[in-house]
C-alpha atoms as a PDB file:
ATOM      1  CA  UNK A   1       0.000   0.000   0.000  1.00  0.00           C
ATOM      2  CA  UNK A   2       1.075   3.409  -0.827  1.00  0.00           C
ATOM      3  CA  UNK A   3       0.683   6.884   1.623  1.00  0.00           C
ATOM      4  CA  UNK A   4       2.075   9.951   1.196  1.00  0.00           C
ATOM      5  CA  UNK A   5       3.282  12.223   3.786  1.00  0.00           C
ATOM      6  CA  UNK A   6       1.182  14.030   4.784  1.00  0.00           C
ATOM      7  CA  UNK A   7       2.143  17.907   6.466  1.00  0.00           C
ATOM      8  CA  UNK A   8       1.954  16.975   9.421  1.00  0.00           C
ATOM      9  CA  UNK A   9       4.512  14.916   9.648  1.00  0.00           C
ATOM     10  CA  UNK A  10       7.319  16.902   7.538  1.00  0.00           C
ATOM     11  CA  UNK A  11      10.630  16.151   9.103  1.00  0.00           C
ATOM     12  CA  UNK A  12       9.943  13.238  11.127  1.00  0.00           C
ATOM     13  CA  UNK A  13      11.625   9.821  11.052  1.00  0.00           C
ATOM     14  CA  UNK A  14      10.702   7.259   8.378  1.00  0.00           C
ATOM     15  CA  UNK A  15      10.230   4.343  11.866  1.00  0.00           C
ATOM     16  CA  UNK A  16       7.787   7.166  13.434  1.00  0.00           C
ATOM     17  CA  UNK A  17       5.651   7.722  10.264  1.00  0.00           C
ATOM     18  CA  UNK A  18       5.127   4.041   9.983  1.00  0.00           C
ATOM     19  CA  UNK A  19       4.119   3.334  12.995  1.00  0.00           C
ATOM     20  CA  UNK A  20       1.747   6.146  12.834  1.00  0.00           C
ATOM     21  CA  UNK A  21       0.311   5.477   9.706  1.00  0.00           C
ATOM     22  CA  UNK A  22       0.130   1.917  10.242  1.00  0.00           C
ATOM     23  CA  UNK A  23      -0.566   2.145  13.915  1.00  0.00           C
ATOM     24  CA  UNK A  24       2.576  -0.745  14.523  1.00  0.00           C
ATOM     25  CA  UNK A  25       4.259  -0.143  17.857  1.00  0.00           C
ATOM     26  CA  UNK A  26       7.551   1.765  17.092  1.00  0.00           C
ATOM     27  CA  UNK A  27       8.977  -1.373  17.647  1.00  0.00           C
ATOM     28  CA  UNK A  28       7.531  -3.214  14.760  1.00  0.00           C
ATOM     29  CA  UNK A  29       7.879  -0.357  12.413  1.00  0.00           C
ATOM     30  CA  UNK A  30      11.539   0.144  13.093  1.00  0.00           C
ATOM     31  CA  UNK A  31      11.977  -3.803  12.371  1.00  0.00           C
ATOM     32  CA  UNK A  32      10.044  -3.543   9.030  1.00  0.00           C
ATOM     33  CA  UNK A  33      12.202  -0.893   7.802  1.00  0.00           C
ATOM     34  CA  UNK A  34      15.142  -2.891   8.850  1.00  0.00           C
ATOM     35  CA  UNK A  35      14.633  -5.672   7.175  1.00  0.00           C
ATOM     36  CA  UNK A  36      13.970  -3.491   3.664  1.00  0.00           C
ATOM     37  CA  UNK A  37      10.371  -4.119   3.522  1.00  0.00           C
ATOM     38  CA  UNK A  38       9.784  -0.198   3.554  1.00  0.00           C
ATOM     39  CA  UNK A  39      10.092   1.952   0.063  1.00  0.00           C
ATOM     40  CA  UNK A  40      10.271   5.619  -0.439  1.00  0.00           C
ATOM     41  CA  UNK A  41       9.903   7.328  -3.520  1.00  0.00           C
ATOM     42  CA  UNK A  42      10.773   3.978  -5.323  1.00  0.00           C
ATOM     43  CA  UNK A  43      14.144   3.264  -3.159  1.00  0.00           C
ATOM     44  CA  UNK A  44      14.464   1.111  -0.510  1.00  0.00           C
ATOM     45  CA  UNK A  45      15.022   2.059   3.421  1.00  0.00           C
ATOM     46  CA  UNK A  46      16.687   0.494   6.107  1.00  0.00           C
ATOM     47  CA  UNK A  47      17.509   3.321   9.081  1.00  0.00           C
ATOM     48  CA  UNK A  48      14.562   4.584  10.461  1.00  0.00           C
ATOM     49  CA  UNK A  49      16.140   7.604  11.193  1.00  0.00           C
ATOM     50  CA  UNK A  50      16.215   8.513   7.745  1.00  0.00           C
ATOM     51  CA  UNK A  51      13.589  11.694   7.843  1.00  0.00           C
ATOM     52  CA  UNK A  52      10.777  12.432   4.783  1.00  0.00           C
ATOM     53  CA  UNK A  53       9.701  15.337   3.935  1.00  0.00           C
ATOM     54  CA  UNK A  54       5.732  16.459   3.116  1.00  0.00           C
ATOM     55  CA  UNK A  55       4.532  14.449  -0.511  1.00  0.00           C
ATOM     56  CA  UNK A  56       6.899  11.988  -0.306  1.00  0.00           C
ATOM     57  CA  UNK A  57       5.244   8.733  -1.203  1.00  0.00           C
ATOM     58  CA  UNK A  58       5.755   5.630   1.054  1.00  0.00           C
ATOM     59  CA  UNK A  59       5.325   2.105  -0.069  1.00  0.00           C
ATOM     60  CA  UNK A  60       4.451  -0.483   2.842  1.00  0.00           C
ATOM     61  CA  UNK A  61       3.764  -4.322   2.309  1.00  0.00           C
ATOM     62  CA  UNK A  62       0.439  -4.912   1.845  1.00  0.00           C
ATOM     63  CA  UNK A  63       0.114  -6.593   5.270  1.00  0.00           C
ATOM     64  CA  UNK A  64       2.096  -4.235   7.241  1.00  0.00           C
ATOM     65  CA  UNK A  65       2.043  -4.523  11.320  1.00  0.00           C
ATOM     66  CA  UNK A  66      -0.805  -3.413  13.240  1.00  0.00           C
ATOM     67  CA  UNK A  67      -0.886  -2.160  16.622  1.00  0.00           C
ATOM     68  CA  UNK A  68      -0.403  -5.025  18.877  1.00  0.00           C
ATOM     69  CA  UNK A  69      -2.233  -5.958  22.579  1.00  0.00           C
ATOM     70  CA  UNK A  70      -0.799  -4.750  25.643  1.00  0.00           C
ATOM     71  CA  UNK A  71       1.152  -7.259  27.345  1.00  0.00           C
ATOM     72  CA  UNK A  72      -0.750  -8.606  30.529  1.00  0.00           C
ATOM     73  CA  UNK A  73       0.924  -9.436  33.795  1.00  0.00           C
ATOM     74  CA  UNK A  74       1.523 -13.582  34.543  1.00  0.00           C
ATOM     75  CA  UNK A  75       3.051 -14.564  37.497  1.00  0.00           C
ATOM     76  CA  UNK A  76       3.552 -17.775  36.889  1.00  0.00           C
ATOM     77  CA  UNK A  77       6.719 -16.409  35.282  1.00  0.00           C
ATOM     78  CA  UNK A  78       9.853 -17.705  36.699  1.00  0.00           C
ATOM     79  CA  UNK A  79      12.816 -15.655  36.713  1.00  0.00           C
ATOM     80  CA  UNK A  80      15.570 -13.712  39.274  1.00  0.00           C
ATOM     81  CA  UNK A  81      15.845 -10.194  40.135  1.00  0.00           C
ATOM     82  CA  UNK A  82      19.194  -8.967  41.863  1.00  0.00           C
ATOM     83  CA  UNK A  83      18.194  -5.972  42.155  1.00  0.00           C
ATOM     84  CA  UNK A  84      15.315  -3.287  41.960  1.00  0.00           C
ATOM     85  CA  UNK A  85      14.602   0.213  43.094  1.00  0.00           C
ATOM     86  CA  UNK A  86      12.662   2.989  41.766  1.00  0.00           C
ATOM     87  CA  UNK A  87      14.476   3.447  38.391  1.00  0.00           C
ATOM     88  CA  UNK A  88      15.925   0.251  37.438  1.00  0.00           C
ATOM     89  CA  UNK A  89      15.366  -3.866  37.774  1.00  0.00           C
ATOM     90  CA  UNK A  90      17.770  -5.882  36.748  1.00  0.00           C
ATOM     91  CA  UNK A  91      17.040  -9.433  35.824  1.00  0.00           C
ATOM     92  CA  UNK A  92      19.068 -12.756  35.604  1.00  0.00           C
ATOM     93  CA  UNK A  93      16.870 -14.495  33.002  1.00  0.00           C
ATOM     94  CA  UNK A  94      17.057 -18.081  32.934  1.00  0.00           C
ATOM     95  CA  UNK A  95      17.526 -19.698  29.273  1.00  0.00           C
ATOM     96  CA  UNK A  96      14.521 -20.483  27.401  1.00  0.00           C
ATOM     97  CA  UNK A  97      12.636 -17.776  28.517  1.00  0.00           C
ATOM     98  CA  UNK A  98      11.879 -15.561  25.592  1.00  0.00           C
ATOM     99  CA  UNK A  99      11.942 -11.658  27.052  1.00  0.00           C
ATOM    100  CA  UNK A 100       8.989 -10.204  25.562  1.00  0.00           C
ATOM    101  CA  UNK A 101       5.796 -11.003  23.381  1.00  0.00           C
ATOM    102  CA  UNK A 102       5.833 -11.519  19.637  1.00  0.00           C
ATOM    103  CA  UNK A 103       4.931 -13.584  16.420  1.00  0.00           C
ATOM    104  CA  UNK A 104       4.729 -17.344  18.197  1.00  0.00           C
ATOM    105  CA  UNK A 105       4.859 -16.313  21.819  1.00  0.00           C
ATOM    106  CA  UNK A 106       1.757 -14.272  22.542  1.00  0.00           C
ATOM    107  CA  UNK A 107       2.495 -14.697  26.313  1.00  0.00           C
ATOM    108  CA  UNK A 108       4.460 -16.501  29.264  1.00  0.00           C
ATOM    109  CA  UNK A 109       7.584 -14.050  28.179  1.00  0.00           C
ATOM    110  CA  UNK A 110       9.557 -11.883  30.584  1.00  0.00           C
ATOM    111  CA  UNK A 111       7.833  -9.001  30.069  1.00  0.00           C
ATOM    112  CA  UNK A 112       4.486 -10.337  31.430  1.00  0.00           C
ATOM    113  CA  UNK A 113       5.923 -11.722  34.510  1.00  0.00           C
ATOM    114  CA  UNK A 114       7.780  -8.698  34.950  1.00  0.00           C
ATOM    115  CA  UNK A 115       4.462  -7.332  34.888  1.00  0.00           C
ATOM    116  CA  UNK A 116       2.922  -9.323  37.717  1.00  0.00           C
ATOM    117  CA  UNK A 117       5.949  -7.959  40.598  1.00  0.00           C
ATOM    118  CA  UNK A 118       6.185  -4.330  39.044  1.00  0.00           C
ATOM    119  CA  UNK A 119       2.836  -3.128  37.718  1.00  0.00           C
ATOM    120  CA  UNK A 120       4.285   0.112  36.844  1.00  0.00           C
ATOM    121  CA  UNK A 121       6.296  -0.779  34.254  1.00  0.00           C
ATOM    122  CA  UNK A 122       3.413  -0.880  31.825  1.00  0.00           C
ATOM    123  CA  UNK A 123       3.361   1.934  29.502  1.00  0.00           C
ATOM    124  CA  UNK A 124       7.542   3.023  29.627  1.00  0.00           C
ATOM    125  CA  UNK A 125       8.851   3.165  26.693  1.00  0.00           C
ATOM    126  CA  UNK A 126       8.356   3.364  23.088  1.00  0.00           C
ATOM    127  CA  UNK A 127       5.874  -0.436  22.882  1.00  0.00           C
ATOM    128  CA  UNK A 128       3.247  -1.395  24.977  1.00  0.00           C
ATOM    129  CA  UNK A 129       4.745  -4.914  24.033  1.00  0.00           C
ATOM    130  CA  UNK A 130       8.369  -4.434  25.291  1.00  0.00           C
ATOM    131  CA  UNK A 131       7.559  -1.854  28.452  1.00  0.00           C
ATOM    132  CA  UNK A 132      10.938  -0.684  29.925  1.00  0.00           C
ATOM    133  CA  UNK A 133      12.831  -2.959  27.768  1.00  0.00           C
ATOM    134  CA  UNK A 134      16.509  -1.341  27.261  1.00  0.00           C
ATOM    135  CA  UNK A 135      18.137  -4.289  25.451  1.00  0.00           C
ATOM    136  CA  UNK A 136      17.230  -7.807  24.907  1.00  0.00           C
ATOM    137  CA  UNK A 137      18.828 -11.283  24.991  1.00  0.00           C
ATOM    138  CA  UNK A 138      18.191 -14.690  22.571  1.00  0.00           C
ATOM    139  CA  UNK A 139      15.484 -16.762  24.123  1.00  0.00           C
ATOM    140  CA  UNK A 140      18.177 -19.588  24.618  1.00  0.00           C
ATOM    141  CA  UNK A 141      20.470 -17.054  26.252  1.00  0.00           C
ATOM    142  CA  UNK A 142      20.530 -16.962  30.215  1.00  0.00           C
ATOM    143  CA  UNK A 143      21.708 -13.983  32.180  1.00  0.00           C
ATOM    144  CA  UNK A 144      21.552 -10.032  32.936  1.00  0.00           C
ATOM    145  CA  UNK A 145      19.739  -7.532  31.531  1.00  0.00           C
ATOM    146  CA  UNK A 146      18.671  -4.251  32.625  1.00  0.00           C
ATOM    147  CA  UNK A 147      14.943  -3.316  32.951  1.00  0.00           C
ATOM    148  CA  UNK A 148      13.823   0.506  33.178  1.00  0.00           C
ATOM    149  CA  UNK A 149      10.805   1.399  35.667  1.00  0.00           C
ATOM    150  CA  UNK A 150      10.796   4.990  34.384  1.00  0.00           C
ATOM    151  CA  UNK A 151      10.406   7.187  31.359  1.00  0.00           C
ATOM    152  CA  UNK A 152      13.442   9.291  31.794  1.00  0.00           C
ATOM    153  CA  UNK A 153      15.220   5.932  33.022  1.00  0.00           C
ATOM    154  CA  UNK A 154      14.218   4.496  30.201  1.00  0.00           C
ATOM    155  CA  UNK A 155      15.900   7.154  28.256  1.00  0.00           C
ATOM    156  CA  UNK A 156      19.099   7.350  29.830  1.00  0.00           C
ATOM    157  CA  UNK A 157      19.680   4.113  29.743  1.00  0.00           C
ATOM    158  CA  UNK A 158      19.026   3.324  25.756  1.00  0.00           C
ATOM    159  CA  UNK A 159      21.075   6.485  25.392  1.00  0.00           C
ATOM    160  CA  UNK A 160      24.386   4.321  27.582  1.00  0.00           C
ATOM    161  CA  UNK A 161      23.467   1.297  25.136  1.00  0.00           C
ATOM    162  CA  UNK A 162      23.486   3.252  22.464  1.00  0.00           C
ATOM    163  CA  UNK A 163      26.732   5.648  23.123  1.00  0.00           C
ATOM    164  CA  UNK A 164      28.250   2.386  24.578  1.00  0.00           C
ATOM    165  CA  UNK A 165      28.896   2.645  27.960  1.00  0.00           C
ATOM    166  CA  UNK A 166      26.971   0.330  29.239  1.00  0.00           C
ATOM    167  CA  UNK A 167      28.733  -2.384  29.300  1.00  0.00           C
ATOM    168  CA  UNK A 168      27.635  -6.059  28.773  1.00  0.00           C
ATOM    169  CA  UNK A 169      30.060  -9.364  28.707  1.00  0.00           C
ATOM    170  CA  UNK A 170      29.132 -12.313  27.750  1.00  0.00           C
ATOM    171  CA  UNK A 171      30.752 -16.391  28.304  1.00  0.00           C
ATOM    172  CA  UNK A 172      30.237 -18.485  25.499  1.00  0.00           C
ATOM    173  CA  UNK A 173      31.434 -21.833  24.795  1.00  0.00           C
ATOM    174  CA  UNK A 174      32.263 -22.365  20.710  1.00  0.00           C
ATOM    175  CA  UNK A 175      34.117 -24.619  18.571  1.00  0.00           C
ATOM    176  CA  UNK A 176      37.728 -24.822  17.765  1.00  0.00           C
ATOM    177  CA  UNK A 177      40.051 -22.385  19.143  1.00  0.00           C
ATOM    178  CA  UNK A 178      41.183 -19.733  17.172  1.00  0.00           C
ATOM    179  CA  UNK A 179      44.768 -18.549  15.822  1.00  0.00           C
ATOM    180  CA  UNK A 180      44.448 -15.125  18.043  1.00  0.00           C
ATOM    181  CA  UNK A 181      43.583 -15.064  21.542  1.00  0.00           C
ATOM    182  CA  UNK A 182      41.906 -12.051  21.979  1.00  0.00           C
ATOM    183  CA  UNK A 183      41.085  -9.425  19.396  1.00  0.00           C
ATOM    184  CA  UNK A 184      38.133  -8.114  17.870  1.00  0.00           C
ATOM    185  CA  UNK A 185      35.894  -9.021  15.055  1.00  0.00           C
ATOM    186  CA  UNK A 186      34.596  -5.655  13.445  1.00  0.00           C
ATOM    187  CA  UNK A 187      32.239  -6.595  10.625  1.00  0.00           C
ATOM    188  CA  UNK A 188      28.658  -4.722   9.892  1.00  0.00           C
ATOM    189  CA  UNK A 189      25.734  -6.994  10.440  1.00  0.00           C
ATOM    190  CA  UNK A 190      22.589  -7.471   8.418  1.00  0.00           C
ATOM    191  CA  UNK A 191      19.429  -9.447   7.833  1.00  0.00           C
ATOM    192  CA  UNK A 192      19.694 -12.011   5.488  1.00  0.00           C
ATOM    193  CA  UNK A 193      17.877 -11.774   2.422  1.00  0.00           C
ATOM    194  CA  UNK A 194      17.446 -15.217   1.797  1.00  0.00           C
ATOM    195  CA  UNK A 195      16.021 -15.561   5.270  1.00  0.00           C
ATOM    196  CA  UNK A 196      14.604 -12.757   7.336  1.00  0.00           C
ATOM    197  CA  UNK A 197      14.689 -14.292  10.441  1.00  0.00           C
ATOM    198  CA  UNK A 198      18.476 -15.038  10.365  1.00  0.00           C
ATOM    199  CA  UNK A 199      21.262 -12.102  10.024  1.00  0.00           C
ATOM    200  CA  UNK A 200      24.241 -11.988   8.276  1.00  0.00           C
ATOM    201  CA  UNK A 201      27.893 -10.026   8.135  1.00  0.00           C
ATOM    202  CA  UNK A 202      26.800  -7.841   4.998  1.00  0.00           C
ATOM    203  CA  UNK A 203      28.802  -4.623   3.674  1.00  0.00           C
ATOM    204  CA  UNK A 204      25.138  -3.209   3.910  1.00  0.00           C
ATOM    205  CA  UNK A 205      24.931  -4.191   7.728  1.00  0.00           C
ATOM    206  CA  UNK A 206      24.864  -1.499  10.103  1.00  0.00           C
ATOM    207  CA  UNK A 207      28.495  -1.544  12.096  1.00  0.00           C
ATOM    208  CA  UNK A 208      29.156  -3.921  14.493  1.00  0.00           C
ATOM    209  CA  UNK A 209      31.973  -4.493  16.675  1.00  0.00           C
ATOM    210  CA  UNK A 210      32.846  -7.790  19.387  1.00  0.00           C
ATOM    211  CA  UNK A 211      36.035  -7.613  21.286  1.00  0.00           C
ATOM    212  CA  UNK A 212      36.538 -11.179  22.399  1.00  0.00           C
ATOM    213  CA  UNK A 213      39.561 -13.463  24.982  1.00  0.00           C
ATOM    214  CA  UNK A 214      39.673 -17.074  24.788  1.00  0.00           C
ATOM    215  CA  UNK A 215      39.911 -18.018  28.332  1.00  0.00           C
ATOM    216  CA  UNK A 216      40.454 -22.044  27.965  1.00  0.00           C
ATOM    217  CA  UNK A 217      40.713 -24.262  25.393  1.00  0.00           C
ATOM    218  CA  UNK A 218      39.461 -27.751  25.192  1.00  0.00           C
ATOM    219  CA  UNK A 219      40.476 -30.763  23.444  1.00  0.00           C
ATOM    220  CA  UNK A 220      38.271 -33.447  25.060  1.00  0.00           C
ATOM    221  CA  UNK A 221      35.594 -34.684  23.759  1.00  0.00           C
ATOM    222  CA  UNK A 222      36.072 -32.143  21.422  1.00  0.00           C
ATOM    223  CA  UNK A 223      38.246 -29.161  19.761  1.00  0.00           C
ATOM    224  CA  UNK A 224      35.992 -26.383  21.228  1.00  0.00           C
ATOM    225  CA  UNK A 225      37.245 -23.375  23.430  1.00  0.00           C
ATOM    226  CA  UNK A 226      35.870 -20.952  26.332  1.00  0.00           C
ATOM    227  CA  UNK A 227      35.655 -17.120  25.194  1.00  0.00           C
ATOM    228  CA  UNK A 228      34.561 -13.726  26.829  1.00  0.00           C
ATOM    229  CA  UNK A 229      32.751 -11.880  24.875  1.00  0.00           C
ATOM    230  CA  UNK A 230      32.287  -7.795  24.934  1.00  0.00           C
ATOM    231  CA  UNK A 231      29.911  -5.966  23.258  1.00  0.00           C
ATOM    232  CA  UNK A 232      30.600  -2.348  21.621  1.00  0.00           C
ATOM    233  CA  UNK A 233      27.987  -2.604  19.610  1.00  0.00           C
ATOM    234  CA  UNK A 234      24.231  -4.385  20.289  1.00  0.00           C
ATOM    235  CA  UNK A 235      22.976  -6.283  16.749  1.00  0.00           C
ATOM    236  CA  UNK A 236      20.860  -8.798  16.615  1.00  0.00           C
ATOM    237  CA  UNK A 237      22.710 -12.326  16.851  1.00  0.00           C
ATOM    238  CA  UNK A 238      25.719  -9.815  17.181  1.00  0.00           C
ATOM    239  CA  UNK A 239      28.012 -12.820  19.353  1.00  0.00           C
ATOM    240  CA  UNK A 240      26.373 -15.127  17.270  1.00  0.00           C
ATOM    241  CA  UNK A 241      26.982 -13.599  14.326  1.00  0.00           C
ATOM    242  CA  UNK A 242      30.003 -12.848  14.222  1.00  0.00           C
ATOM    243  CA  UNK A 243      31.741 -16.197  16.116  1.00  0.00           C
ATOM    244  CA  UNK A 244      30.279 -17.624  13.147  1.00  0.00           C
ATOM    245  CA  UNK A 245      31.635 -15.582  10.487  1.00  0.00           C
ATOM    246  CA  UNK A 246      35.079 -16.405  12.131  1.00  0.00           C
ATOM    247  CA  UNK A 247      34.844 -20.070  12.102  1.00  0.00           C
ATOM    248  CA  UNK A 248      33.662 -20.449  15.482  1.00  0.00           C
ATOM    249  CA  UNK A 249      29.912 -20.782  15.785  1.00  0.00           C
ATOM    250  CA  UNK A 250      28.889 -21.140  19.943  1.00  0.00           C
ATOM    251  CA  UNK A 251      28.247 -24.695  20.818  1.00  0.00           C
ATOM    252  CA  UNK A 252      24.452 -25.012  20.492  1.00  0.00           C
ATOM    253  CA  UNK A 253      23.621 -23.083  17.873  1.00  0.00           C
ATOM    254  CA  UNK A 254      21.134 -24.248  15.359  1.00  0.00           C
ATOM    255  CA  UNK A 255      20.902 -21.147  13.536  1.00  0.00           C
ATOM    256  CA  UNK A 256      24.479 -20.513  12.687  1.00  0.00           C
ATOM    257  CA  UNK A 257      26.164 -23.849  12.495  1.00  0.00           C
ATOM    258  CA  UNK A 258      26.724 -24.307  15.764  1.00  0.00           C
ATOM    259  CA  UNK A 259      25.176 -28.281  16.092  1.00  0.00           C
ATOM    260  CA  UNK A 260      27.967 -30.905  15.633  1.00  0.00           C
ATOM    261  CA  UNK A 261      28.856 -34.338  16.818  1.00  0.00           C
ATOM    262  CA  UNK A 262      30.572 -35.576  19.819  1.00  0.00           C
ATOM    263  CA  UNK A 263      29.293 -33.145  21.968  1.00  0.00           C
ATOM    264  CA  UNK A 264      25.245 -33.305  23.287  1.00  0.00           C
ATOM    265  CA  UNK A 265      24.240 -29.321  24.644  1.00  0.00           C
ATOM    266  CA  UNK A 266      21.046 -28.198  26.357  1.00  0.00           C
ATOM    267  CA  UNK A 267      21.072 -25.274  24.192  1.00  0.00           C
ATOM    268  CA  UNK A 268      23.009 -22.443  22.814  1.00  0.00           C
ATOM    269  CA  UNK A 269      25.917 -22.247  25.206  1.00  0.00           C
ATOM    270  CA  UNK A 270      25.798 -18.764  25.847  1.00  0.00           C
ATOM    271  CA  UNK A 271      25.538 -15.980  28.910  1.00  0.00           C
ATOM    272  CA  UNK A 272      25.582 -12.755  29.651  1.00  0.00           C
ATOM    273  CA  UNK A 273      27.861 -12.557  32.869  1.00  0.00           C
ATOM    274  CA  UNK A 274      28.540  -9.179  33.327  1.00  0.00           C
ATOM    275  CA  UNK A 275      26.198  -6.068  33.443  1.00  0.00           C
ATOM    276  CA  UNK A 276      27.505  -2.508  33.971  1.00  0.00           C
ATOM    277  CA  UNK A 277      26.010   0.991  33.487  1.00  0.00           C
ATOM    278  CA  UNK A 278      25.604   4.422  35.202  1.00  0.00           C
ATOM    279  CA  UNK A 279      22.543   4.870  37.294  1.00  0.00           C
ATOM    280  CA  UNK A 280      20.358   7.227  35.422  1.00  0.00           C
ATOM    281  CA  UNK A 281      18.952   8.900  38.423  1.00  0.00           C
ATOM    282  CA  UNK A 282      22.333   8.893  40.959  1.00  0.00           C
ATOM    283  CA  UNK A 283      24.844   8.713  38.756  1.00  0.00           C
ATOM    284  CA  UNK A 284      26.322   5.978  40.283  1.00  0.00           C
ATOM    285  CA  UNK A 285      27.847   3.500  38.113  1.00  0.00           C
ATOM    286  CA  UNK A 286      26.321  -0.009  39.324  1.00  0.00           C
ATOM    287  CA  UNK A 287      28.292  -3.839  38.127  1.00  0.00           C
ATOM    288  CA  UNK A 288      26.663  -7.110  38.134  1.00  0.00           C
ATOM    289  CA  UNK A 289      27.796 -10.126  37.813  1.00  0.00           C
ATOM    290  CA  UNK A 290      26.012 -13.721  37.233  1.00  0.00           C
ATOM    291  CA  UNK A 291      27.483 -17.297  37.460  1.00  0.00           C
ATOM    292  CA  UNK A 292      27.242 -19.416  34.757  1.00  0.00           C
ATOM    293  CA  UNK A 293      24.252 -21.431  35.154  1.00  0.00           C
ATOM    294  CA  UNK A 294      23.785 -25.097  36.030  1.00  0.00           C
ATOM    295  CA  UNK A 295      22.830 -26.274  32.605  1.00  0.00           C
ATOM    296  CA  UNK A 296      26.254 -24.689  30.830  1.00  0.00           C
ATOM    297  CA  UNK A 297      28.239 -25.379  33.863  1.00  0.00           C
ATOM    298  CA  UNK A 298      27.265 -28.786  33.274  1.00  0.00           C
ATOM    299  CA  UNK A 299      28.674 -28.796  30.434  1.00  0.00           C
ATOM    300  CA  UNK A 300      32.084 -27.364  31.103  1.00  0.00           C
ATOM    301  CA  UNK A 301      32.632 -29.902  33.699  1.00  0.00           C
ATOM    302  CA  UNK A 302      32.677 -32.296  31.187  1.00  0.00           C
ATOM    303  CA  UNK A 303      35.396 -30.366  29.001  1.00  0.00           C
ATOM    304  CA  UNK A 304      39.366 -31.499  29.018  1.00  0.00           C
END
């Protein structure tokens, strides 16, 4: 379907003027221009912050997103919280818990049993969907994230993910063991054409940087090796990703050839460890940490 722009909305961003005209959470609309389903004057988009200007004609799929139920609260939920106060919660989220709701998991996420403890979270941030969700991890990936209980924390703290200092560490377990140590894979991520559920490294990718240490190596029952994992950047799949694109894939992963032989997994063998960011109320910059969890540590233990 076609619309133009109308006066109105002169100047704003291409994400905002979907989700407006389409009435898609902001959410939605910034994933549909993502993944180059969104057309303007003819040529493709893919940064919602690209801003249109009044007549401008904007082609949409036919069956673009539509504004999407409120999450509901569901305490049945099962998850940690190491710490809360007025601004922040921060969550240790066991794997195979997906964090919010979506296409295939209408409920029994994160989100709705966040709901259930801390009622006020509904309606912070930009989707009644993902309320006070700063950043997000796999469904298969256990560990820390950061929750905000406020507007303005919400703010602040997409701003630290965003200029990059938050910071967020992650211990996976993937195959082989690389010529260098440490160092960093720098290489722009993308969605895959072919597949629009799986991304890709892509010269078209938006940047995307992993600093990564291999801090043990394994031989038996199999070549694989332990690595800590740092995030400057926060893509989709990012660790994933780019492990892959290495040689590496994490142990686990059925998405990025990451299932082999000779060694049986629970799951993708990833976690996020280590949570740091400024408090966006005191100032104070708060660290978390998070043991690897019994499933993965299971694993290890059976590593020579």
């Amino acid at each position: 379907m076609n619309e133009v722009v109308p006066a109105a909305l002169d100047g704003e961003r291409v994400d905002r003027i979907v989700s407006l005209l389409t009435g898609a959470s902001r959410a939605a609309a910034a994933d549909l221009v993502a993944g180059g389903a969104v057309r303007v004057d003819g040529a493709a988009v893919t940064s919602g912050k690209q801003r249109l200007r009044q007549g401008q004609v904007l082609e949409l799929p036919d069956e673009a997103p539509t504004a999407a139920a409120a999450a509901a609260p569901d305490a049945s939920v099962a998850f940690a919280v190491v710490h809360a106060d007025d601004d922040v919660i921060v969550v240790d989220k066991p794997p195979g818990l997906v964090v919010h709701p979506g296409a295939g998991n209408p409920d029994g996420t994160l989100v709705n049993g966040l709901l259930a403890r801390f009622p006020d979270l509904a309606g912070v941030g930009d989707d009644e969907q993902r309320p006070g969700i700063v950043h997000r991890l796999d469904a298969d990936t256990s560990g820390l994230l950061v929750v905000a209980r406020s507007e303005e924390a919400y703010r602040r703290l997409v701003a630290q993910a965003g200029d990059r200092t938050m910071t967020r560490e992650y211990v996976a377990l993937a195959w082989g063991v690389p010529d260098a140590r440490r160092g960093v894979v720098d290489a722009p991520i993308g969605r895959s054409a072919r597949e629009p559920t799986r991304m890709t490294v892509a010269a078209s990718g938006r940047p995307a940087r992993t600093h990564y240490e291999v801090e043990q190596e394994y031989t038996d029952p199999v070549a694989c090796s332990r690595w800590r994992c740092r995030l400057e950047t926060g893509r989709t799949h990012q660790i994933r990703v780019h492990l892959a694109a290495i040689g590496h894939p994490i142990v686990g992963d059925d998405r990025y050839g990451g299932v082999r032989p000779g060694l049986d997994v629970p799951r993708l063998m990833l976690h996020a460890q280590h949570l740091a960011f400024t408090h966006p109320r005191t100032g104070e910059r708060m660290a978390f940490d998070s043991p690897v969890p019994a499933d993965m540590a299971g694993v290890l233990s059976r590593l020579r």
